[in-house]
Protein backbone atom coordinates (compact mmCIF):
# COMPACT_ATOMS: atom_id res chain seq x y z
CA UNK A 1 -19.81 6.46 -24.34
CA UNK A 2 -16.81 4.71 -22.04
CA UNK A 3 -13.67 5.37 -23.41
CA UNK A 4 -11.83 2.63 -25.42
CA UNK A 5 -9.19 0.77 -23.29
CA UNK A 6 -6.08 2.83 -22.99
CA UNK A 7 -2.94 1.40 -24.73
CA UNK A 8 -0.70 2.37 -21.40
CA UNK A 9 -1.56 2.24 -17.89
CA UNK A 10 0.62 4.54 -16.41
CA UNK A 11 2.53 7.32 -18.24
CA UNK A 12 5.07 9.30 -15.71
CA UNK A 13 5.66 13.26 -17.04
CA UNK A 14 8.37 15.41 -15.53
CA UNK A 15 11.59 16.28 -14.83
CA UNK A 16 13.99 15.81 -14.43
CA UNK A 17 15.61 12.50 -15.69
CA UNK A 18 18.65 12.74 -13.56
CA UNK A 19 21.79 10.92 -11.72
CA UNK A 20 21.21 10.78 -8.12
CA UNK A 21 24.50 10.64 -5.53
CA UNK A 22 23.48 9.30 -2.32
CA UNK A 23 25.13 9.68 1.06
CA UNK A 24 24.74 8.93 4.64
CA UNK A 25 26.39 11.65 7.17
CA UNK A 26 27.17 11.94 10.38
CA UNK A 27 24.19 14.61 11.04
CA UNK A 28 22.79 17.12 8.65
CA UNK A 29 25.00 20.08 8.89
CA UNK A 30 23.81 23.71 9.52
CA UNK A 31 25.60 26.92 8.14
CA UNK A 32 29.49 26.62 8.30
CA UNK A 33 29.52 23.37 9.45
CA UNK A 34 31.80 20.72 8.07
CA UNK A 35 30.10 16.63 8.24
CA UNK A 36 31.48 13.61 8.25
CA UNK A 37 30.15 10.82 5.28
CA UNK A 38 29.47 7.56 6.41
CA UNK A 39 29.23 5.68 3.25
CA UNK A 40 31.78 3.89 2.38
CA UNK A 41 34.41 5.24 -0.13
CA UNK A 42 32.68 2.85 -3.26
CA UNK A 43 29.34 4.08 -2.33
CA UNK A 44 30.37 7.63 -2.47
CA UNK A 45 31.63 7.38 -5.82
CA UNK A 46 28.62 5.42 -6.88
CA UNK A 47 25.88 6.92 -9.59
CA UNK A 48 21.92 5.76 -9.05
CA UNK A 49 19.81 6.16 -11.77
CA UNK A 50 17.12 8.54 -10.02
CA UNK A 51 14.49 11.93 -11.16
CA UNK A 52 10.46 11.29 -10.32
CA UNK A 53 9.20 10.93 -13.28
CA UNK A 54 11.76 7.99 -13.89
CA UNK A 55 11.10 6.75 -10.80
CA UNK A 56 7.36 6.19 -11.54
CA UNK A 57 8.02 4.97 -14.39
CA UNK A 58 10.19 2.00 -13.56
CA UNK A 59 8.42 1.20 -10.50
CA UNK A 60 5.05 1.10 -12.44
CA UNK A 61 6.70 -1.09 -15.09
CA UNK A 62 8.39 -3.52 -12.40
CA UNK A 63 4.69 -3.78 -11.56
CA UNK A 64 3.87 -5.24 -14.45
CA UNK A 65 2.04 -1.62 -15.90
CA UNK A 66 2.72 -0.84 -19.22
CA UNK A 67 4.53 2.12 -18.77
CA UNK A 68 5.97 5.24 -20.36
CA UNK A 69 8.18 8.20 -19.74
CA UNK A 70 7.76 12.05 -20.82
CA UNK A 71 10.70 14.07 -20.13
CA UNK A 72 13.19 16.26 -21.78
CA UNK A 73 16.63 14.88 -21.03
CA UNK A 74 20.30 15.68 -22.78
CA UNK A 75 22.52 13.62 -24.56
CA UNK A 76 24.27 11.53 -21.37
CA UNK A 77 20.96 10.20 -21.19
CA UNK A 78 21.67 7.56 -23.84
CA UNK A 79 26.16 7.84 -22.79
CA UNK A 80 25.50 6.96 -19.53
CA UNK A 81 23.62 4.22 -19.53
CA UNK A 82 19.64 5.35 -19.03
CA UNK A 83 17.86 5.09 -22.17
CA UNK A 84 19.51 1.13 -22.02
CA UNK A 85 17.89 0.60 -18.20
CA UNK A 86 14.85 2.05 -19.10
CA UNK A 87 14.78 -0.51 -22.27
CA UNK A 88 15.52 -3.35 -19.82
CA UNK A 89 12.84 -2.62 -17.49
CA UNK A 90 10.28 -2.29 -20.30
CA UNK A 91 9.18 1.70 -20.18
CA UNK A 92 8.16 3.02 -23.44
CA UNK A 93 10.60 5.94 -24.16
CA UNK A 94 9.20 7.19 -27.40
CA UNK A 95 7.92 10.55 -25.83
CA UNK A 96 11.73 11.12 -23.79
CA UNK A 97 13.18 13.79 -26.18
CA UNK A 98 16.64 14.36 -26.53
CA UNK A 99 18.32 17.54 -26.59
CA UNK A 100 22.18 17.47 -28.40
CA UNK A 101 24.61 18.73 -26.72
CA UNK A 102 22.43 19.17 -22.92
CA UNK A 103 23.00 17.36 -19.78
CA UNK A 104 20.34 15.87 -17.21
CA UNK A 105 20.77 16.77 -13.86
CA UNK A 106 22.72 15.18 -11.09
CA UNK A 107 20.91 15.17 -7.07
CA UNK A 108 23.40 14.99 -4.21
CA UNK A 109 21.05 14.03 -1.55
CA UNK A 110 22.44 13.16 2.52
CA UNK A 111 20.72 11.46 5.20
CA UNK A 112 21.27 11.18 8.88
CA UNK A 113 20.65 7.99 11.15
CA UNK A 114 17.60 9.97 11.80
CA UNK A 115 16.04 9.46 8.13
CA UNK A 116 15.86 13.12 7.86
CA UNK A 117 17.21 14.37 4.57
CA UNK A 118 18.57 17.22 2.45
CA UNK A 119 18.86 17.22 -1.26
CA UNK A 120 20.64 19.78 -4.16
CA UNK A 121 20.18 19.74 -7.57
CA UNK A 122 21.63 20.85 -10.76
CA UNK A 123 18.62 20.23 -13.39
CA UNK A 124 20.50 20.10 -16.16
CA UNK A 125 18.38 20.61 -19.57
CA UNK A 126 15.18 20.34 -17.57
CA UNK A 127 15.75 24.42 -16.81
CA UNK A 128 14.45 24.80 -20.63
CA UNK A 129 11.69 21.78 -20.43
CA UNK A 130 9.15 25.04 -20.99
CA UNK A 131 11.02 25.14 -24.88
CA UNK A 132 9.46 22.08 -25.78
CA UNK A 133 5.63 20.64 -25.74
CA UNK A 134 5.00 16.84 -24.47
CA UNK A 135 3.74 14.20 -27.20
CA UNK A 136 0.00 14.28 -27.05
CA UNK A 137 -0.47 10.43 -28.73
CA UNK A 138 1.60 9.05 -25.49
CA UNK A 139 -0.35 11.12 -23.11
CA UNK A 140 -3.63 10.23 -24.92
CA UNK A 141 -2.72 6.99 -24.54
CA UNK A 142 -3.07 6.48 -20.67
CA UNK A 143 -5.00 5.15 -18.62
CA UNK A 144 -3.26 6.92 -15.47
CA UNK A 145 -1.20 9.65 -15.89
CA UNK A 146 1.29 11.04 -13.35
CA UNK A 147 2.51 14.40 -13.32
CA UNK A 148 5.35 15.21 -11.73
CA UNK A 149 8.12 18.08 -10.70
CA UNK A 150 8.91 20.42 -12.34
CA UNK A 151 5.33 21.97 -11.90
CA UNK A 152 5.71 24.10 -15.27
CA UNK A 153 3.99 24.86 -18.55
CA UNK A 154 5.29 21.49 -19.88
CA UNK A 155 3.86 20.04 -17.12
CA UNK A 156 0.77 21.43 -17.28
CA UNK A 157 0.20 20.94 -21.32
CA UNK A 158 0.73 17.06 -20.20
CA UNK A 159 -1.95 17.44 -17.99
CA UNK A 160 -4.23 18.93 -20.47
CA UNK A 161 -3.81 16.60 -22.92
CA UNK A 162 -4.23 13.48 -20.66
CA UNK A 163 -6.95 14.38 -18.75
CA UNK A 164 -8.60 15.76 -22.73
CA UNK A 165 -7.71 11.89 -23.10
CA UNK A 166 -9.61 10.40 -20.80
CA UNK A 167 -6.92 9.69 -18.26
CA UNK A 168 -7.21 10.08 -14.55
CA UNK A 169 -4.63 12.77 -13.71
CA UNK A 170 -2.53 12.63 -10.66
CA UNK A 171 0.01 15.49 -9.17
CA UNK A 172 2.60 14.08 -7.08
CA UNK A 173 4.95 16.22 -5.26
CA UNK A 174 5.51 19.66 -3.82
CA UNK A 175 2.89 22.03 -6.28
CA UNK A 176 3.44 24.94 -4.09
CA UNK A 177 7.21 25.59 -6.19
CA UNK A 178 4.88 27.06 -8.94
CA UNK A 179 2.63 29.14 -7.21
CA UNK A 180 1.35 30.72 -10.35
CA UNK A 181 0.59 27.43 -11.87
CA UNK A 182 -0.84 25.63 -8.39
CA UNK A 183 -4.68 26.76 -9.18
CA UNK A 184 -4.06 25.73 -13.33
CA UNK A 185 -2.49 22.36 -12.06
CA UNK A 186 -5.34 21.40 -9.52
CA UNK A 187 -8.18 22.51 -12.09
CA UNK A 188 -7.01 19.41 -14.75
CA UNK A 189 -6.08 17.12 -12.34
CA UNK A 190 -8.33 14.48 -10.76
CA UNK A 191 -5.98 13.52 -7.44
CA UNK A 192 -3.27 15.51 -5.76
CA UNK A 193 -0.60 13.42 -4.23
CA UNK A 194 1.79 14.47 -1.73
CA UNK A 195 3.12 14.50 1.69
CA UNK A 196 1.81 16.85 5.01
CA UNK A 197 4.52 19.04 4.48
CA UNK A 198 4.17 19.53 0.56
CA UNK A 199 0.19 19.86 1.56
CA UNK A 200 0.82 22.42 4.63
CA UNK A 201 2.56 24.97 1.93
CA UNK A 202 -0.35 24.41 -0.94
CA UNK A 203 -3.10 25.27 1.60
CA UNK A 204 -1.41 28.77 2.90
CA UNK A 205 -1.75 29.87 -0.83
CA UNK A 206 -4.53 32.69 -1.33
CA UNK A 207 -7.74 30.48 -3.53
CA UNK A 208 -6.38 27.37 -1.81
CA UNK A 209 -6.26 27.77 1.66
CA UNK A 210 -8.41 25.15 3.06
CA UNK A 211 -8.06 21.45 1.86
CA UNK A 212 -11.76 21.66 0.72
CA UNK A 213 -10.96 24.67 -1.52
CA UNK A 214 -8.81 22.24 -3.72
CA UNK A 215 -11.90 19.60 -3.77
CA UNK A 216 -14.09 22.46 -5.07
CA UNK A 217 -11.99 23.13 -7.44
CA UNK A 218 -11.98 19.69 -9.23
CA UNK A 219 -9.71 17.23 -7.43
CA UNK A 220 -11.81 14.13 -6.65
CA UNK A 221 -9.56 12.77 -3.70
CA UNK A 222 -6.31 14.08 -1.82
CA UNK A 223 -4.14 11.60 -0.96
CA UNK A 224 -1.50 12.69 1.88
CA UNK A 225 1.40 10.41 3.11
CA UNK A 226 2.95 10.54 6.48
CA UNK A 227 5.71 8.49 6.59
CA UNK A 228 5.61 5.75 9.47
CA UNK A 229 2.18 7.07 10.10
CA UNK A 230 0.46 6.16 6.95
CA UNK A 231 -1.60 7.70 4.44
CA UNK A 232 -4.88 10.07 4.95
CA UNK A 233 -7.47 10.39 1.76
CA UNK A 234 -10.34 12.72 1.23
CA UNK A 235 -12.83 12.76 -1.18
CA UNK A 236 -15.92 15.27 -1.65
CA UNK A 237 -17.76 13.09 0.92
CA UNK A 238 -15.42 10.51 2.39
CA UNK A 239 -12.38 10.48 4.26
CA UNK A 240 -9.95 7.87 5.82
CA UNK A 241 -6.94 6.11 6.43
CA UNK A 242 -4.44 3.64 5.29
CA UNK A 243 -1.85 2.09 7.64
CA UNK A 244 2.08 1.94 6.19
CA UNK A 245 3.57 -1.60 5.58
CA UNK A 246 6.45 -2.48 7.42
CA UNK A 247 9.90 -2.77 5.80
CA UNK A 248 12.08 -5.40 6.61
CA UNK A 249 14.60 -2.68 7.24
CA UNK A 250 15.18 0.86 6.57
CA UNK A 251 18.18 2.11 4.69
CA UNK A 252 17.44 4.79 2.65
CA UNK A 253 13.82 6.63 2.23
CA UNK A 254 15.09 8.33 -0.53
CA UNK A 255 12.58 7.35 -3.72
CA UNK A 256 9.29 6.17 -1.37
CA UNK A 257 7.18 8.37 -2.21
CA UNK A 258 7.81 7.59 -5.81
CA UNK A 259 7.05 4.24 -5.34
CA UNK A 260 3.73 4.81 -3.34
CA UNK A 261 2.40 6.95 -6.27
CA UNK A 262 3.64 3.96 -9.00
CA UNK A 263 1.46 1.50 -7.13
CA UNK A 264 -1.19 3.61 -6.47
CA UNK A 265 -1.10 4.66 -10.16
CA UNK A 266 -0.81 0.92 -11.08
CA UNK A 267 -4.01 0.10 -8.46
CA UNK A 268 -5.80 2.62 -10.36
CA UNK A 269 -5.54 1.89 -13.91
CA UNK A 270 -6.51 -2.13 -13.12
CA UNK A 271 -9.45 -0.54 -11.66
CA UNK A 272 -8.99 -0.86 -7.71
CA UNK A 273 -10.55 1.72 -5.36
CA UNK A 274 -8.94 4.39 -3.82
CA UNK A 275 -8.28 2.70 -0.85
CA UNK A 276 -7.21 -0.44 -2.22
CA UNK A 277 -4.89 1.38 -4.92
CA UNK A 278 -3.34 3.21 -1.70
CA UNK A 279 -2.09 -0.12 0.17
CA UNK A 280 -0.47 -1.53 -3.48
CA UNK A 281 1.19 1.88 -3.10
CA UNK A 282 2.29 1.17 0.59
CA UNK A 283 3.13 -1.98 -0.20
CA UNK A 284 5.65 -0.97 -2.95
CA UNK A 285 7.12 2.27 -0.69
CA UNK A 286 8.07 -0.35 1.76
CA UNK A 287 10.39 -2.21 -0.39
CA UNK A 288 11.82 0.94 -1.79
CA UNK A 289 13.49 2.05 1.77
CA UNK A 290 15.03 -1.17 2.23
CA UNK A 291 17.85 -0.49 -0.05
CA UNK A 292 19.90 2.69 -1.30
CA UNK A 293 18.53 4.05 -4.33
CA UNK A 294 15.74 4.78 -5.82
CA UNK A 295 15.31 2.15 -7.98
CA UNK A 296 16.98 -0.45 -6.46
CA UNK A 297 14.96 -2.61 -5.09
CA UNK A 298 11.20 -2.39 -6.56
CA UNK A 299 9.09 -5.26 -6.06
CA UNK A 300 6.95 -7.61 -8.80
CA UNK A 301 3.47 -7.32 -8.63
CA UNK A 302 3.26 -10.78 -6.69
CA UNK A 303 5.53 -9.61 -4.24
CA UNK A 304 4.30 -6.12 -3.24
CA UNK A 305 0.65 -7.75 -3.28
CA UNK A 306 2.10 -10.84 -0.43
CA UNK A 307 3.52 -8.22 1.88
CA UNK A 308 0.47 -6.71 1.90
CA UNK A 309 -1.19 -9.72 2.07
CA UNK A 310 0.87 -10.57 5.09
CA UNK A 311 0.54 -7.65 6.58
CA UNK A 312 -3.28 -7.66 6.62
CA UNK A 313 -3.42 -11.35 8.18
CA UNK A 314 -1.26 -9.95 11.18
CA UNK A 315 -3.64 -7.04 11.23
CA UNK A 316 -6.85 -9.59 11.74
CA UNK A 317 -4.85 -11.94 14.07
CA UNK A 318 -4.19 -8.80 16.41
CA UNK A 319 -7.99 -7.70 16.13
C-alpha cells in the first residue's frame, strides 16, 4: 500500500531554538590574543533569530513547504519575539514545547574576511531536551523529516517515529558529537547530510569507517557539501556531483548549510530526484550568504528556482 499524502512536507527536529550574535573580526584569534570587531557598533548589539532546526524550518516554509518545528525551547521564546516570527512565516509550532522558567540559547559566532568561522554556544534549556519525548502526530505527519543537532535521545525518538511514519529521514550536521548514538542515528535514517569535514570525523569512528559502511547500514544516499566546490552524492550504486550557484555577493556563510538542507528537503517531499532536490538546495544556500543572518534573506520558491534556472542557461551557453 503507498502511504496516504503526508499533511506536512518538511518537519525540522532539534535544538536548539536560539539567538544568534554575529560578528565580523579582524582575523580569528588564537590563545591570548585580543581581535578587533569590524561590525559596526548597531550590528554588534544586534540579535538574529538563528538554531538549525529553526533555520530549516523557516527556510522550508519561505519555500512554500508546509512546515513545522520540534524543539524544546524556554520561556524568552515567546518574550522575545520567536514564537511571533515563526507565526509570520507560517511554521506550525504545535510540537515547540515550552519549558517555564528556561532560556534558549544564545550563539556568538565571528568571521574573518576569509569566511572562516568560529562559533560558542550557551544551549540554554536544550541541555535537558533528553527530559522530554517529541510529539509523534507532528512527526507522523511528514513527508520529509529533518533531524538536526543536538544528536541525542530526543533526537533519535524523532527519528523513530518519522521514519515508523513513512517519512524520508534526513541527518544534517556534525553526527560524530554523539558517538554513542552515530550507528542508532544512521540505522533510521534514509540520507545523511553534511559537510567534508563533519563526514571526515563520522568515517574515523570504529563500525563506520568507510563511507560505504554507512550505505550498508541503511542510508540510501550521502549527500556532502563543499562550499564553493559544490556538493558530492552517493547512493548504493551511483555517485555524482552538483555544482554551487553563485551568490551575488558573500557576506556572511553563517546559516548555508541550513538552507541547502531546507531546499533539498523541500525538492524531496514534491517528489524531485536526488539530484534535482540538491540544486533547489544550492539554489537557496546561495541567497542565504548574501546577507548577515541566518534567516535573513531566504528566497520564494520562484526565486531560488530562476537563479538556478539562470545559472543552468550560462552553464549550456559555456558548453
Amino acid at each position: 500500500m503507498s502511504r496516504p499524502a503526508a499533511d506536512l512536507d518538511v518537519v525540522a527536529v532539534g535544538s536548539w531554538t536560539n539567538f544568534d550574535h554575529l560578528f565580523e573580526v579582524a582575523s580569528l584569534p588564537a590563545p591570548g590574543d585580543t581581535v578587533q570587531i569590524c561590525s559596526p557598533v548597531d550590528d554588534v548589539e544586534r540579535v538574529y533569530f538563528g538554531g538549525c532546526a529553526p533555520n530549516v524550518a523557516v527556510a522550508a516554509a519561505r519555500l512554500g513547504a508546509r512546515s513545522a518545528l520540534v524543539s524544546v525551547v524556554g520561556d524568552d521564546f515567546e518574550a522575545r519575539g520567536y514564537a511571533t516570527h515563526l507565526d509570520e512565516c507560517g511554521v506550525d509550532r504545535r510540537a515547540v514545547q515550552v519549558i517555564p522558567g528556561e532560556r534558549c540559547g544564545h550563539s556568538f559566532m565571528f568571521r574573518d574576511a576569509d569566511g572562516d568561522s568560529v562559533c560558542i554556544s550557551q544551549i540554554g534549556v536544550a541541555a535537558r531536551q533528553e527530559e522530554f519525548a517529541p510529539d509523534p502526530a507532528i512527526l507522523a505527519a511528514a513527508s520529509v523529516a529533518v533531524i538536526t543537532y543536538r544528536f541525542d535521545r530526543f533526537t533519535l525518538k524523532a527519528a523513530e517515529l518519522a521514519r515508523a511514519g513513512g517519512a524520508q529521514v534526513l541527518l544534517s550536521g556534525a553526527l560524530a558529537t554523539a558517538p554513542d548514538l552515530a550507528a542508532a542515528f544512521v540505522g533510521r535514517a534514509n540520507m545523511l547530510v553534511c559537510t567534508e569535514h563533519e563526514l571526515a570525523q563520522l568515517v574515523s569512528m570504529p563500525g563506520l569507517d568507510e563511507e560505504h559502511a554507512l550505505l550498508d547500514a541503511g542510508l540510501s544516499a550521502i549527500v556532502c557539501t563543499r562550499g564553493a566546490g559544490g556538493v558530492a552524492w552517493q547512493t548504493p550504486k551511483f555517485r555524482g556531483q552538483v555544482p554551487a550557484v553563485a551568490a551575488r555577493r558573500v557576506l556572511d556563510s553563517t546559516g548555508a548549510g541550513d538552507g541547502f538542507v531546507a531546499g533539498l528537503a523541500v525538492g524531496l517531499a514534491q517528489g524531485q530526484t536526488l539530484p534535482e532536490a540538491i540544486r533547489l538546495g544550492a539554489s537557496v544556500a546561495s541567497f542565504v550568504v548574501e546577507a548577515v543572518g541566518c534567516q535573513t534573506n531566504l528566497p520564494s520558491l520562484p526565486a531560488a528556482q530562476a537563479r538556478l534556472a539562470t545559472m543552468q542557461r550560462q552553464v549550456r551557453a559555456q558548453a
